[in-house]
N, C-alpha and C. Protein backbone atom coordinates (compact mmCIF):
# COMPACT_ATOMS: atom_id res chain seq x y z
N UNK A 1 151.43 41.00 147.78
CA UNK A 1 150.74 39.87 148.42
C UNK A 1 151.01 39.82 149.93
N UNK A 2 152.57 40.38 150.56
CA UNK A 2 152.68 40.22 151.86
C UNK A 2 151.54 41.05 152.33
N UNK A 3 151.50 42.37 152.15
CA UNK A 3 150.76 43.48 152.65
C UNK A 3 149.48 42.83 152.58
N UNK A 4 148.81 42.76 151.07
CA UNK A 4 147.47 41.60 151.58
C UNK A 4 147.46 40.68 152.63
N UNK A 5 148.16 40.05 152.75
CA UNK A 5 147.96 39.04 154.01
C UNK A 5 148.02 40.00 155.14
N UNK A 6 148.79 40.66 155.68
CA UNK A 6 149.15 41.60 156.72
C UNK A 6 147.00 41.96 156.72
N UNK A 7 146.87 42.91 156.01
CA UNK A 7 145.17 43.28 156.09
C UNK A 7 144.48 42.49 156.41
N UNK A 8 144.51 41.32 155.24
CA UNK A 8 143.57 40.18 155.94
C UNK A 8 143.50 39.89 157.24
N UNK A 9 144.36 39.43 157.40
CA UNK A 9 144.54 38.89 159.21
C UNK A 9 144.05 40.02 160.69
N UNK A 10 144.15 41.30 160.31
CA UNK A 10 143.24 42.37 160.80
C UNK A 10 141.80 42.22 160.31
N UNK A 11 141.22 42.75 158.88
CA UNK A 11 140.83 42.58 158.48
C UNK A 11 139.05 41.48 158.52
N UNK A 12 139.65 40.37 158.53
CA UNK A 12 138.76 39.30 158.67
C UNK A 12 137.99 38.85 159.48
N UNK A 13 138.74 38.96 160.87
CA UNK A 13 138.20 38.81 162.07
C UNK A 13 137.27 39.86 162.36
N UNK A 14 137.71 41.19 162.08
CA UNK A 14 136.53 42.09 162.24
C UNK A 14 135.34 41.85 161.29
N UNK A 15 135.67 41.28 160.39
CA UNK A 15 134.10 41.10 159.11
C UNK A 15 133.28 39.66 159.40
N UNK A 16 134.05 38.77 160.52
CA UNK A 16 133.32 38.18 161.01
C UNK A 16 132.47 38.62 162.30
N UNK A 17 133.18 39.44 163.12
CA UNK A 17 132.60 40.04 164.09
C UNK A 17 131.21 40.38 163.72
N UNK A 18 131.18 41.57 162.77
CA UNK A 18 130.17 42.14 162.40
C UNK A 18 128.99 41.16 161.96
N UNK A 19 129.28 40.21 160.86
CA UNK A 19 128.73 39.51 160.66
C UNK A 19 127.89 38.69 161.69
N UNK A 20 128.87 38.18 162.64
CA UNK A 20 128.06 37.38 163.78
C UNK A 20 126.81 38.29 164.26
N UNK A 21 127.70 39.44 165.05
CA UNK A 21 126.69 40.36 165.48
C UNK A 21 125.27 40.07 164.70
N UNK A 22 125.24 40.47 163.39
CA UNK A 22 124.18 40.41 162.55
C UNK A 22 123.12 39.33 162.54
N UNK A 23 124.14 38.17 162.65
CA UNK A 23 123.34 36.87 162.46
C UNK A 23 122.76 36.60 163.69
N UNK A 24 123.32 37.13 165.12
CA UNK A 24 123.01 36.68 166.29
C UNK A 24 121.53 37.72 166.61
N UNK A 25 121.77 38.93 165.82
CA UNK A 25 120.53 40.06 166.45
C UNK A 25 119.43 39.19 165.71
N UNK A 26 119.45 38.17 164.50
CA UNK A 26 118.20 37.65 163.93
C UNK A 26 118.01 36.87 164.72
N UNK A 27 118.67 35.83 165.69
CA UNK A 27 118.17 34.88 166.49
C UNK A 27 117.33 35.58 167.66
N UNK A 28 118.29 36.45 168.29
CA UNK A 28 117.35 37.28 169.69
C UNK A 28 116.25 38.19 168.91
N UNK A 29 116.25 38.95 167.58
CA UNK A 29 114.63 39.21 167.17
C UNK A 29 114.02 38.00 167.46
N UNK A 30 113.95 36.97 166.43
CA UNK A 30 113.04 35.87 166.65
C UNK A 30 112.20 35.75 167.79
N UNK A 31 113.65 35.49 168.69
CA UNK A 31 112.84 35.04 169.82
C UNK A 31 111.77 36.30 170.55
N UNK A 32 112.34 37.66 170.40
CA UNK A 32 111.55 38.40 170.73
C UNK A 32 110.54 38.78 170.21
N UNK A 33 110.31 38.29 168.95
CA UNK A 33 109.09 38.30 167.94
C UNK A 33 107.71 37.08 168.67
N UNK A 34 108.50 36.31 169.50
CA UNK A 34 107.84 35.57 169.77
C UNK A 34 106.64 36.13 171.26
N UNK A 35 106.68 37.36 171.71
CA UNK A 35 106.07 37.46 172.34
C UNK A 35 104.95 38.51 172.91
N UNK A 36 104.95 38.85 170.96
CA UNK A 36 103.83 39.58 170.49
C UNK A 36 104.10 41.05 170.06
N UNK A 37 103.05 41.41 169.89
CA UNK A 37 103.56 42.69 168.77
C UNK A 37 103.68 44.31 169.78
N UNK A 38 103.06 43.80 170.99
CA UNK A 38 103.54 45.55 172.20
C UNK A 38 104.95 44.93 172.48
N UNK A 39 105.67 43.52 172.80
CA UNK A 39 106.79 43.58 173.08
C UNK A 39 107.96 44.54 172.20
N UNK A 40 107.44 43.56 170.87
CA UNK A 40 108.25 44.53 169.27
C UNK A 40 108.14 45.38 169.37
N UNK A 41 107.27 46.39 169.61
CA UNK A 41 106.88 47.55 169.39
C UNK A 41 108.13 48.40 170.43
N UNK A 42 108.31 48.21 171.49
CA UNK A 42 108.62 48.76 172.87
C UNK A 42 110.41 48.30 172.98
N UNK A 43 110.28 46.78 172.38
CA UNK A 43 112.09 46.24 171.75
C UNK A 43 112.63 47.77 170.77
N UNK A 44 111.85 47.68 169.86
CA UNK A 44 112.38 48.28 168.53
C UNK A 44 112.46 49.85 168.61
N UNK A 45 111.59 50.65 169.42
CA UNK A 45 112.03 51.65 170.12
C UNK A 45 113.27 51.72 170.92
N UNK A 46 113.26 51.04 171.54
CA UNK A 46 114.75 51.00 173.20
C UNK A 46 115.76 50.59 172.08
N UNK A 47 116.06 49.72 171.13
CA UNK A 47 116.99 49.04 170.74
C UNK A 47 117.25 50.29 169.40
N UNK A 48 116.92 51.10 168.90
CA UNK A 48 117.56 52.48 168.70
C UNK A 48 117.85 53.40 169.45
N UNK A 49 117.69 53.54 170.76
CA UNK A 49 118.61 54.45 171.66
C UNK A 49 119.72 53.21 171.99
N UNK A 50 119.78 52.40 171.64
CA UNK A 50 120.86 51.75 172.88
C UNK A 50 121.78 51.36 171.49
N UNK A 51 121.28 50.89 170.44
CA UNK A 51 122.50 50.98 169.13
C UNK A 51 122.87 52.47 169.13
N UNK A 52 122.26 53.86 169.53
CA UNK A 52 122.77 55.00 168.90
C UNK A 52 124.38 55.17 170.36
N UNK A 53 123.94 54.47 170.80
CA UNK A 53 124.73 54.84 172.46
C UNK A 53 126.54 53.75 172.37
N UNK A 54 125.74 52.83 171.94
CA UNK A 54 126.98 51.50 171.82
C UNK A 54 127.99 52.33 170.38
N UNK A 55 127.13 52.67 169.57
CA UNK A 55 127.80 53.30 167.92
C UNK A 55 129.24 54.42 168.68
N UNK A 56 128.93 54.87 169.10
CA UNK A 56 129.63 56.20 170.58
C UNK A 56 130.57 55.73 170.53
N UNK A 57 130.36 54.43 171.34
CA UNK A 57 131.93 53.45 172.84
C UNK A 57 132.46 52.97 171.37
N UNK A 58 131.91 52.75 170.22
CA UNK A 58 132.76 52.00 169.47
C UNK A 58 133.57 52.68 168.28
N UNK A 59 132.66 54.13 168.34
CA UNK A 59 133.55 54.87 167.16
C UNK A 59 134.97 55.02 168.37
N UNK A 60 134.93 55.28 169.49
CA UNK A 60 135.64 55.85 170.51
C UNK A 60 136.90 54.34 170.54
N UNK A 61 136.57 53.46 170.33
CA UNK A 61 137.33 52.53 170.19
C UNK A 61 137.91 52.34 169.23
N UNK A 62 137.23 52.55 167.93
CA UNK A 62 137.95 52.87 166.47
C UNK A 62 139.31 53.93 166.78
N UNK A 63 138.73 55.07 167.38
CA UNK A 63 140.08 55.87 167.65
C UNK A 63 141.25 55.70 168.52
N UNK A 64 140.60 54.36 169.41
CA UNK A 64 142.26 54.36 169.95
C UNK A 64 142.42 52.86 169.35
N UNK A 65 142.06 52.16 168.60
CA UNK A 65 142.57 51.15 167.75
C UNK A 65 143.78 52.16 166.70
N UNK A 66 143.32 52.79 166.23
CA UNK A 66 144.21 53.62 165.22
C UNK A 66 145.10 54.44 166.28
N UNK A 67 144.85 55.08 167.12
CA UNK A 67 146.41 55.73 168.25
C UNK A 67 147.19 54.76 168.23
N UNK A 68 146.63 53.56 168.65
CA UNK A 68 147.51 52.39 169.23
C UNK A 68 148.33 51.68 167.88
N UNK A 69 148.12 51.87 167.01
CA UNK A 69 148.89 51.22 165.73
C UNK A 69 149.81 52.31 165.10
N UNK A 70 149.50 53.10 165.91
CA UNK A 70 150.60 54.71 164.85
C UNK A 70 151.86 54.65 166.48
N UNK A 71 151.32 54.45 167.14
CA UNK A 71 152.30 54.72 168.56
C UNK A 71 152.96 53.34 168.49
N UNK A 72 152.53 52.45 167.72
CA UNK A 72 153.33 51.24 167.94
C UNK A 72 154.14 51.17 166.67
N UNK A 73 153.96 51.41 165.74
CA UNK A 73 154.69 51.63 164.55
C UNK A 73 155.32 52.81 164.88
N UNK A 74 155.64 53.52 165.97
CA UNK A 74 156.83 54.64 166.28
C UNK A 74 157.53 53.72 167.44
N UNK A 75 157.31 52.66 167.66
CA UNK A 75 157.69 52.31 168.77
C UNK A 75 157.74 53.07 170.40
N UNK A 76 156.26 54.09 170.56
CA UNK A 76 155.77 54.52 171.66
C UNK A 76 155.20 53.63 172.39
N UNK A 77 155.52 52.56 173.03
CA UNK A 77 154.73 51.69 173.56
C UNK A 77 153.69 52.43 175.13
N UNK A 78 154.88 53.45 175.13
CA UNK A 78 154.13 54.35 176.41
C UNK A 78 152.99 55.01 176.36
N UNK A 79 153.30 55.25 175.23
CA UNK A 79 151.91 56.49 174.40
C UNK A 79 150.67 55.58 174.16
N UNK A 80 150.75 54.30 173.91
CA UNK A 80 149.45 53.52 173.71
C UNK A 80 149.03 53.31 174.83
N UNK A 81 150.17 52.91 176.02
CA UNK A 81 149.01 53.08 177.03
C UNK A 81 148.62 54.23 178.12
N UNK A 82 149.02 55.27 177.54
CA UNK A 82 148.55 56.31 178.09
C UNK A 82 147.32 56.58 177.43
N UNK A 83 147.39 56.04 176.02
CA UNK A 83 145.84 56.50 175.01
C UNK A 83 144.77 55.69 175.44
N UNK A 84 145.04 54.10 176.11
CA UNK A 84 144.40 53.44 176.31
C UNK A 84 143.67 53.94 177.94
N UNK A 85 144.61 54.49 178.55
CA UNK A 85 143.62 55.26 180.06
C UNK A 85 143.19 56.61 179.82
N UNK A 86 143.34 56.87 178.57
CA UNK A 86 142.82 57.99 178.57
C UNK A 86 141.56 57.59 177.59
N UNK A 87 141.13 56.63 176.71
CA UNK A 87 140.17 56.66 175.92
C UNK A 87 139.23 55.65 176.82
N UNK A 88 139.49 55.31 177.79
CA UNK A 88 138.58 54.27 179.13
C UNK A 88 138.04 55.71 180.02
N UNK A 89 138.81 56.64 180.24
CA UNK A 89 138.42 57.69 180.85
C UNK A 89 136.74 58.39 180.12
N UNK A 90 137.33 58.56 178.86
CA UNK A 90 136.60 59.17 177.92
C UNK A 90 135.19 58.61 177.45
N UNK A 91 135.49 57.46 177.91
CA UNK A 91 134.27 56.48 177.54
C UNK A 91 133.46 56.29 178.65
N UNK A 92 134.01 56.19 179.99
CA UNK A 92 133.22 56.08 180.89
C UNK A 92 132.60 57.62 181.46
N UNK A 93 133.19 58.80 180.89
CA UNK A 93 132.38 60.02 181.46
C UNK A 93 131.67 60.06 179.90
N UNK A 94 131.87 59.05 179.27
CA UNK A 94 130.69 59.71 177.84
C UNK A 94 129.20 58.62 178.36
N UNK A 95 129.86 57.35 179.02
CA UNK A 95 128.53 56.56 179.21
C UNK A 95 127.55 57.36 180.42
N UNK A 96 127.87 58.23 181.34
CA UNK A 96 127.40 58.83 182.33
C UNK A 96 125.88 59.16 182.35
N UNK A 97 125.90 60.16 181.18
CA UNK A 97 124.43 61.15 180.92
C UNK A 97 123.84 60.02 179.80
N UNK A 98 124.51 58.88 179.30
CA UNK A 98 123.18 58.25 178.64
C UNK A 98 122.20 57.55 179.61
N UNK A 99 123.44 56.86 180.70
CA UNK A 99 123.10 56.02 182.13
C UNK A 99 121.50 56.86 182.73
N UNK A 100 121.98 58.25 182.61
CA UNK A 100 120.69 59.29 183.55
C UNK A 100 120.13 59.49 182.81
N UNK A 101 119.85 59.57 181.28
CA UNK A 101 118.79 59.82 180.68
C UNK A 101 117.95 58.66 180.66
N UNK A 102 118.68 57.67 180.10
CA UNK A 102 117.67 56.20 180.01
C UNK A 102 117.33 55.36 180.94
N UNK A 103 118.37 55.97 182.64
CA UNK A 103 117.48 55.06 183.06
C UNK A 103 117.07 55.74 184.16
N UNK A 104 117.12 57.22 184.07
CA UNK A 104 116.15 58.13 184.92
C UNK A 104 115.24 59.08 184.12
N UNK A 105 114.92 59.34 182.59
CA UNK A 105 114.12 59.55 182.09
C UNK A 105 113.55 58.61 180.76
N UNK A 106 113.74 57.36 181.18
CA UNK A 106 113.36 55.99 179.89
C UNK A 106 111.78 56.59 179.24
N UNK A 107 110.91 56.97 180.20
CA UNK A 107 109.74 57.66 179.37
C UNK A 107 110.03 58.18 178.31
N UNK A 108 110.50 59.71 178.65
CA UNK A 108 110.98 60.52 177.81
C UNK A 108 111.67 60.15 176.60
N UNK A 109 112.72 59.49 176.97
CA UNK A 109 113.75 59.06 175.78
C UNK A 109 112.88 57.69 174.65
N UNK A 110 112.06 57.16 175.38
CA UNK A 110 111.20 56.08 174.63
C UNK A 110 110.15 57.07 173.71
N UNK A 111 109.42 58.01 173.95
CA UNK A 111 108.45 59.14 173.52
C UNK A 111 109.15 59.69 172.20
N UNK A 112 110.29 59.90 171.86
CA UNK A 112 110.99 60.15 170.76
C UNK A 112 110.85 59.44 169.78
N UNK A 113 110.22 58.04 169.73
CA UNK A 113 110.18 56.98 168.72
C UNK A 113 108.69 56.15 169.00
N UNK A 114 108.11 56.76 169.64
CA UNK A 114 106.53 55.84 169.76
C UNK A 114 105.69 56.74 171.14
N UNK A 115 104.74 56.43 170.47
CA UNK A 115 103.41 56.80 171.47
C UNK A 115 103.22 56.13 172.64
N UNK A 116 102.69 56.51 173.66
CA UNK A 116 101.96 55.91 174.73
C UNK A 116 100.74 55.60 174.51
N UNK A 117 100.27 55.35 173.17
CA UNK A 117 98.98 54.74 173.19
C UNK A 117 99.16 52.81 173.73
N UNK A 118 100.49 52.25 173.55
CA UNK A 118 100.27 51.18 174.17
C UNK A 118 100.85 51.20 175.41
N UNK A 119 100.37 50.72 176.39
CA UNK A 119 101.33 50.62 177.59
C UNK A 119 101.93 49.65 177.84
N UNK A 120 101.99 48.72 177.47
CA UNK A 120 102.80 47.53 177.32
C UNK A 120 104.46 47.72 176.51
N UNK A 121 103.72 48.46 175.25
CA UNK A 121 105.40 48.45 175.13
C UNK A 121 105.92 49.30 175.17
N UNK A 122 105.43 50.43 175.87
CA UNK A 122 106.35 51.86 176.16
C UNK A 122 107.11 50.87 177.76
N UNK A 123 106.39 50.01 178.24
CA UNK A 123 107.09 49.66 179.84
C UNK A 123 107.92 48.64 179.47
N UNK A 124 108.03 47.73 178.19
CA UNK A 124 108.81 47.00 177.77
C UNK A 124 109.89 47.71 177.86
N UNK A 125 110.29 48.99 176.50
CA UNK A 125 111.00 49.54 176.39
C UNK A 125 111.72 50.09 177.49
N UNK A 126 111.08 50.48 178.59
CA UNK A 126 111.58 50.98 179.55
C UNK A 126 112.32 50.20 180.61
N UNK A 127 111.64 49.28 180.50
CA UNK A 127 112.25 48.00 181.46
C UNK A 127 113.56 47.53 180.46
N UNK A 128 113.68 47.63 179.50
CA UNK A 128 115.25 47.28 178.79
C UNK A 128 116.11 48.48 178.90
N UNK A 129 115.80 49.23 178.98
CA UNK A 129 116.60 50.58 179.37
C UNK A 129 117.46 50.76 180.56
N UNK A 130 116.03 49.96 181.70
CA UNK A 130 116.71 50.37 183.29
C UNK A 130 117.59 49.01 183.03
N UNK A 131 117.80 48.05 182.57
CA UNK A 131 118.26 47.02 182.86
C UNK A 131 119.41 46.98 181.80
N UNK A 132 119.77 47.52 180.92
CA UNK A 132 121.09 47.36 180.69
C UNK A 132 121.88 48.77 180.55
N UNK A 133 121.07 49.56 180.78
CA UNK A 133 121.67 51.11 180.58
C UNK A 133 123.08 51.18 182.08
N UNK A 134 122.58 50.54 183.19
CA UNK A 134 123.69 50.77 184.04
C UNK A 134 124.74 50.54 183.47
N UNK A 135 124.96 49.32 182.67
CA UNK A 135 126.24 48.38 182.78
C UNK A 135 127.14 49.24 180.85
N UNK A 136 126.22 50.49 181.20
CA UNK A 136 127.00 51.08 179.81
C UNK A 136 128.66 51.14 180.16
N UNK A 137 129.19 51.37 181.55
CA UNK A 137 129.96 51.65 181.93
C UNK A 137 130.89 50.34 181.51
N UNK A 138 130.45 49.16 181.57
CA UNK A 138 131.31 47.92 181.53
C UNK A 138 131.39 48.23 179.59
N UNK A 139 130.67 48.34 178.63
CA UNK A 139 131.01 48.15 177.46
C UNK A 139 131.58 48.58 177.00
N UNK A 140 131.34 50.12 177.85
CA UNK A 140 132.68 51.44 177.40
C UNK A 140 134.16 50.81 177.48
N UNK A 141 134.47 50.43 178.76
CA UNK A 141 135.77 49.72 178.96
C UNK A 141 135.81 48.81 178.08
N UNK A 142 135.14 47.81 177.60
CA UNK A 142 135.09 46.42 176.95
C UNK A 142 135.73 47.12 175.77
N UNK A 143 135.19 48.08 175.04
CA UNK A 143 134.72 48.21 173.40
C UNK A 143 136.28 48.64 173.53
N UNK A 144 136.67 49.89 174.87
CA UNK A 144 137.94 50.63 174.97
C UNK A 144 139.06 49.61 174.44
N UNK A 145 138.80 48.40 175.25
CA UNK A 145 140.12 47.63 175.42
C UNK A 145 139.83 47.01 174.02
N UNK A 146 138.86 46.53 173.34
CA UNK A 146 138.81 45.59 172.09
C UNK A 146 139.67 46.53 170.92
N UNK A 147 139.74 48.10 171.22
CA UNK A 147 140.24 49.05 170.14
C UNK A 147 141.39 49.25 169.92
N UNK A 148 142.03 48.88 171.78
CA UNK A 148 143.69 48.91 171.74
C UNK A 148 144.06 47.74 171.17
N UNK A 149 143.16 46.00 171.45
CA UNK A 149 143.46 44.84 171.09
C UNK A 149 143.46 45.17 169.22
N UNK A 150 142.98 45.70 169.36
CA UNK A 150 142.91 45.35 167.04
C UNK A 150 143.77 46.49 166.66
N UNK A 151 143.78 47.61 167.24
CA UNK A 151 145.25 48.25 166.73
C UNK A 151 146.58 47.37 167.34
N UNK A 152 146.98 46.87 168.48
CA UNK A 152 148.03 46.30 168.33
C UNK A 152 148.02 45.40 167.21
N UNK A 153 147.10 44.47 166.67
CA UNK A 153 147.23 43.42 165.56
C UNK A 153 146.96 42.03 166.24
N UNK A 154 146.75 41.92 167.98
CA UNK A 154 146.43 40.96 168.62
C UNK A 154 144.54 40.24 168.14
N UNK A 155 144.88 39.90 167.21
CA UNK A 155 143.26 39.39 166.39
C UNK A 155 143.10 38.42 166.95
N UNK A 156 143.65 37.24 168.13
CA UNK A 156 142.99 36.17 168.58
C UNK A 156 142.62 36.91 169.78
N UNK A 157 143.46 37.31 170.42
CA UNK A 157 142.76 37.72 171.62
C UNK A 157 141.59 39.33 171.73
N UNK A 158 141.71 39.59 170.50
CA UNK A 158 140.31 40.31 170.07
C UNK A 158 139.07 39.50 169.55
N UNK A 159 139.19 38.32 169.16
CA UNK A 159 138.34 37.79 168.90
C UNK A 159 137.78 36.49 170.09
N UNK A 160 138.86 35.95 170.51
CA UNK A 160 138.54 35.63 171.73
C UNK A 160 137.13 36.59 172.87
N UNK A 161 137.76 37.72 173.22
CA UNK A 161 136.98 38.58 173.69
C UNK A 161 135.31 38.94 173.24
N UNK A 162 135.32 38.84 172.08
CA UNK A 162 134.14 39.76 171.24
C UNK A 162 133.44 38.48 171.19
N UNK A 163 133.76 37.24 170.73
CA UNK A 163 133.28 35.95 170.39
C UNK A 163 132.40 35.72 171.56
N UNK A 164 132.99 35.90 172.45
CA UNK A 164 132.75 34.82 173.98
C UNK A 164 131.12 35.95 174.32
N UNK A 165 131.45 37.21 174.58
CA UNK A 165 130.47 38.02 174.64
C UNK A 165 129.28 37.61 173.78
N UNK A 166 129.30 37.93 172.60
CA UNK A 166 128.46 37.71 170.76
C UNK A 166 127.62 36.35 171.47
N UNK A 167 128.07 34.84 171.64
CA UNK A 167 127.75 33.95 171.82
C UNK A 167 126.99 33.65 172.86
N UNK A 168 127.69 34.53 173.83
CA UNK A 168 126.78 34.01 175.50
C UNK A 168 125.81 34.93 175.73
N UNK A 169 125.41 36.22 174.77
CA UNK A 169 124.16 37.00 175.14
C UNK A 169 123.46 35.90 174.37
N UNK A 170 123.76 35.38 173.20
CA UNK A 170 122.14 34.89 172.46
C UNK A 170 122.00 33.64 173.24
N UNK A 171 122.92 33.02 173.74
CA UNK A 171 122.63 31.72 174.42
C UNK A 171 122.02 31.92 175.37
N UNK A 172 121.89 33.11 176.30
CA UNK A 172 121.89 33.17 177.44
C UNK A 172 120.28 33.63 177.37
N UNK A 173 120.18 34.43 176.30
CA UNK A 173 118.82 35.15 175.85
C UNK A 173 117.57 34.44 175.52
N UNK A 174 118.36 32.70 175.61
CA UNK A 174 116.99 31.51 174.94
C UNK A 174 116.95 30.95 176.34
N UNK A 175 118.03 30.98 177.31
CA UNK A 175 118.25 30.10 178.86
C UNK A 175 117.10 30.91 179.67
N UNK A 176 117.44 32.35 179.91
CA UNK A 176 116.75 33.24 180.45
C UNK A 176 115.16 32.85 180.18
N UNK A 177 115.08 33.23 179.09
CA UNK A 177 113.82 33.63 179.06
C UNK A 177 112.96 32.35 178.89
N UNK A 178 113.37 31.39 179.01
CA UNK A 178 112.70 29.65 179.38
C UNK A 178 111.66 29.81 180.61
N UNK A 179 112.58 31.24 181.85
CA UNK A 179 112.13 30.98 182.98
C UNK A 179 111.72 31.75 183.44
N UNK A 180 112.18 33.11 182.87
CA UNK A 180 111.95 34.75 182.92
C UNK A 180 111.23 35.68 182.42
N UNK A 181 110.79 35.05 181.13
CA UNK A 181 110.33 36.04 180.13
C UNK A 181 111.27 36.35 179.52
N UNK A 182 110.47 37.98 178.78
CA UNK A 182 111.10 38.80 177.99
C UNK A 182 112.57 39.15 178.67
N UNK A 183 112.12 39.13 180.07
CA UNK A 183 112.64 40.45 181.06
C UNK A 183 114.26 38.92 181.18
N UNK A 184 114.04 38.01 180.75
CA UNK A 184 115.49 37.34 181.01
C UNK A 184 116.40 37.78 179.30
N UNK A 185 115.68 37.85 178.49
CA UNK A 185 116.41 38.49 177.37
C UNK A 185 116.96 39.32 177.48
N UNK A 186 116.18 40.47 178.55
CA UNK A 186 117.29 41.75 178.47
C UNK A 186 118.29 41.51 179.57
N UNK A 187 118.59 40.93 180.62
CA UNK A 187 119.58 40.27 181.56
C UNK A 187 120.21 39.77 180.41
N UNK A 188 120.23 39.03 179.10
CA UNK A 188 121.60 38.19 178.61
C UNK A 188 122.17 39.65 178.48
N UNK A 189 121.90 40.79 178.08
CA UNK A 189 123.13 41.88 177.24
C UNK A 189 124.00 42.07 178.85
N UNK A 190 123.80 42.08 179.95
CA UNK A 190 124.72 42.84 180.79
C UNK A 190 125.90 41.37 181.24
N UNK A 191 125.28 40.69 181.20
CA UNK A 191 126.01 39.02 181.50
C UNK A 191 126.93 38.62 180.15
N UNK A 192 126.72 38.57 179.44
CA UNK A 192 128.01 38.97 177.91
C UNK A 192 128.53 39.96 177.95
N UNK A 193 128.44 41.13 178.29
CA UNK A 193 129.22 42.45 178.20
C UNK A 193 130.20 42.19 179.15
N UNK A 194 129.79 41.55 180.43
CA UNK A 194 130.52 41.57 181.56
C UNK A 194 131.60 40.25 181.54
N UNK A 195 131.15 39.90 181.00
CA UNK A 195 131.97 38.36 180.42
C UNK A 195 133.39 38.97 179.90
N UNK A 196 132.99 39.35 178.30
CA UNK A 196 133.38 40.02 177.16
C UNK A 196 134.63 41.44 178.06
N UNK A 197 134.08 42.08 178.94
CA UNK A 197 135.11 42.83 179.40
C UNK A 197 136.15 42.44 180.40
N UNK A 198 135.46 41.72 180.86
CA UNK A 198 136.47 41.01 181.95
C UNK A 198 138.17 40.01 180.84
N UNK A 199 137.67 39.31 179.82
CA UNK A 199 138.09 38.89 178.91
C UNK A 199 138.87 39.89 177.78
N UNK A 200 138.32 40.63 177.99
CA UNK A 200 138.84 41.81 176.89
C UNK A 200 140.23 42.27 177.72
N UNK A 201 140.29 42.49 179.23
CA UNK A 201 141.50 43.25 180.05
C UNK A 201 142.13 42.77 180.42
N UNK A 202 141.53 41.28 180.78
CA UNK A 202 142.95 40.05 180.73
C UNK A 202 144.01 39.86 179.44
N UNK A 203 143.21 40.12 178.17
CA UNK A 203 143.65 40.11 177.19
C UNK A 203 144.68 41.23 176.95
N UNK A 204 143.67 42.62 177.39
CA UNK A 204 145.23 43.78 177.01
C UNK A 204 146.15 43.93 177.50
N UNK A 205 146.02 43.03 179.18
CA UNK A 205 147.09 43.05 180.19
C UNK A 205 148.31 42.50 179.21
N UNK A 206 147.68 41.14 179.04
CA UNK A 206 148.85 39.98 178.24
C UNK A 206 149.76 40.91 177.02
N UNK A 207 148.78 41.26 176.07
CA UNK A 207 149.24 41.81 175.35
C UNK A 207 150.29 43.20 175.56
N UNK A 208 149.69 44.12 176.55
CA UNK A 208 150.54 45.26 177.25
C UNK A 208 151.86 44.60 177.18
N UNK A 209 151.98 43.54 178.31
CA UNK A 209 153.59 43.19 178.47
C UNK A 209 154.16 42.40 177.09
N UNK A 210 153.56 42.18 176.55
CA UNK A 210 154.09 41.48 175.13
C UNK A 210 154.87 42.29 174.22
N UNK A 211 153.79 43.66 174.24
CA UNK A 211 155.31 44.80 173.57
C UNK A 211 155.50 45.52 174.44
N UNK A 212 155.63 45.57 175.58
CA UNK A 212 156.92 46.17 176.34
C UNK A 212 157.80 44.74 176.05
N UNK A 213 157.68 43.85 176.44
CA UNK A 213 158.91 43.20 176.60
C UNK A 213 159.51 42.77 175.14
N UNK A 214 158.87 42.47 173.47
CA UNK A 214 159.01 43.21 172.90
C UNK A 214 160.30 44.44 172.11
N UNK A 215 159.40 45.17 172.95
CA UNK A 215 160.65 46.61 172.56
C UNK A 215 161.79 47.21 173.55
N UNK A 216 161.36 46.69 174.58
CA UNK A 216 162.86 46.24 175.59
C UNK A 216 163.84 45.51 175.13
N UNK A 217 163.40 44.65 174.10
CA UNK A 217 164.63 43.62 174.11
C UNK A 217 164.89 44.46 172.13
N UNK A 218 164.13 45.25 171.68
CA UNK A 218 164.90 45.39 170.39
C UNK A 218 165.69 46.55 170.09
């Protein structure tokens, strides 16, 4: 039963994560359903290159969530954060060539999943591409630091992080586009990411000195 609880408490927070995620992508469909069927068309294209791209930063975060829980259960506190600048390294030269494909060949990469018979939503698609493909660089870091936060076992301040992000794209995605359009929906993803990472490194800072100081004193 201890060990159960031990899982849970990892565990849970991530199955809400996911979950939210889920529940929040039905609110921002909706609303993007709402503004006809070349928008959908041109969404639902871009939004499989940009889930195949995010799947990347986060398997990449899965792996140093797991470094960071084997180096801390050896009591390497050094080694986690050497894994942690080295898997921020790794992430930001992996976000590079998606950055130049999607948002210096968005045609091309949109043409893989739909025709140019509409032009509306091949330029939809493309216009969500140039507009959050820069800031791949901020999620890489974000997702980096959320991987070291859930292998240490720090689940509030991983959820803290992921929450605040999750919440303020869909909020931000109904504010926006009151005044913007479509084109303020795709502005909420870089304004939560940037939130969410900024929040995520305050968080690993705290946590960093928590086991150094920690395993200094045991």
């Amino acid at each position: 039963m201890d060990m159960l609880k031990r899982i849970a408490r990892i565990a849970i927070p991530s199955i809400l994560q996911q979950s939210f995620v889920s529940i929040g992508n039905i609110f921002v469909q909706g609303l993007i359903n709402s503004f006809g069927s070349s928008v959908i068309a041109g969404y639902s294209a871009a939004i499989k290159l940009n889930t195949f791209t995010i799947t990347s930063f986060t398997t990449l975060g899965n792996g140093i969530s797991s470094f960071t829980a084997q180096n801390i259960g050896a009591g390497k506190v050094d080694r986690v954060k050497q894994g942690m600048r080295g898997g921020v390294r790794m992430g930001l030269l992996l976000a590079v060539p998606f950055i130049v494909a999607f948002f210096g060949f968005g045609r091309l990469m949109m043409s893989l999943f739909m025709q140019e018979e509409s032009a509306v939503a091949m330029e939809t698609g493309i216009q969500f591409l140039r507009i959050v493909s820069p800031f791949y660089l901020v999620i890489a870091l974000k997702l980096a630091s959320d991987g070291m936060l859930r292998g240490a076992g720090a689940m509030k301040e991983f959820m803290l992080a992921t929450f605040s992000d999750l919440i303020l794209r869909v909020v931000l995605s109904f504010v926006f586009a009151s005044f913007l359009g479509v084109t303020g929906v795709w502005l909420s993803w870089p304004f939560g990411w940037s939130v969410g990472s900024i929040l995520s490194l305050w968080c690993n800072r705290n946590v960093t000195k928590r086991l150094e100081k920690n395993f200094a004193g045991a």
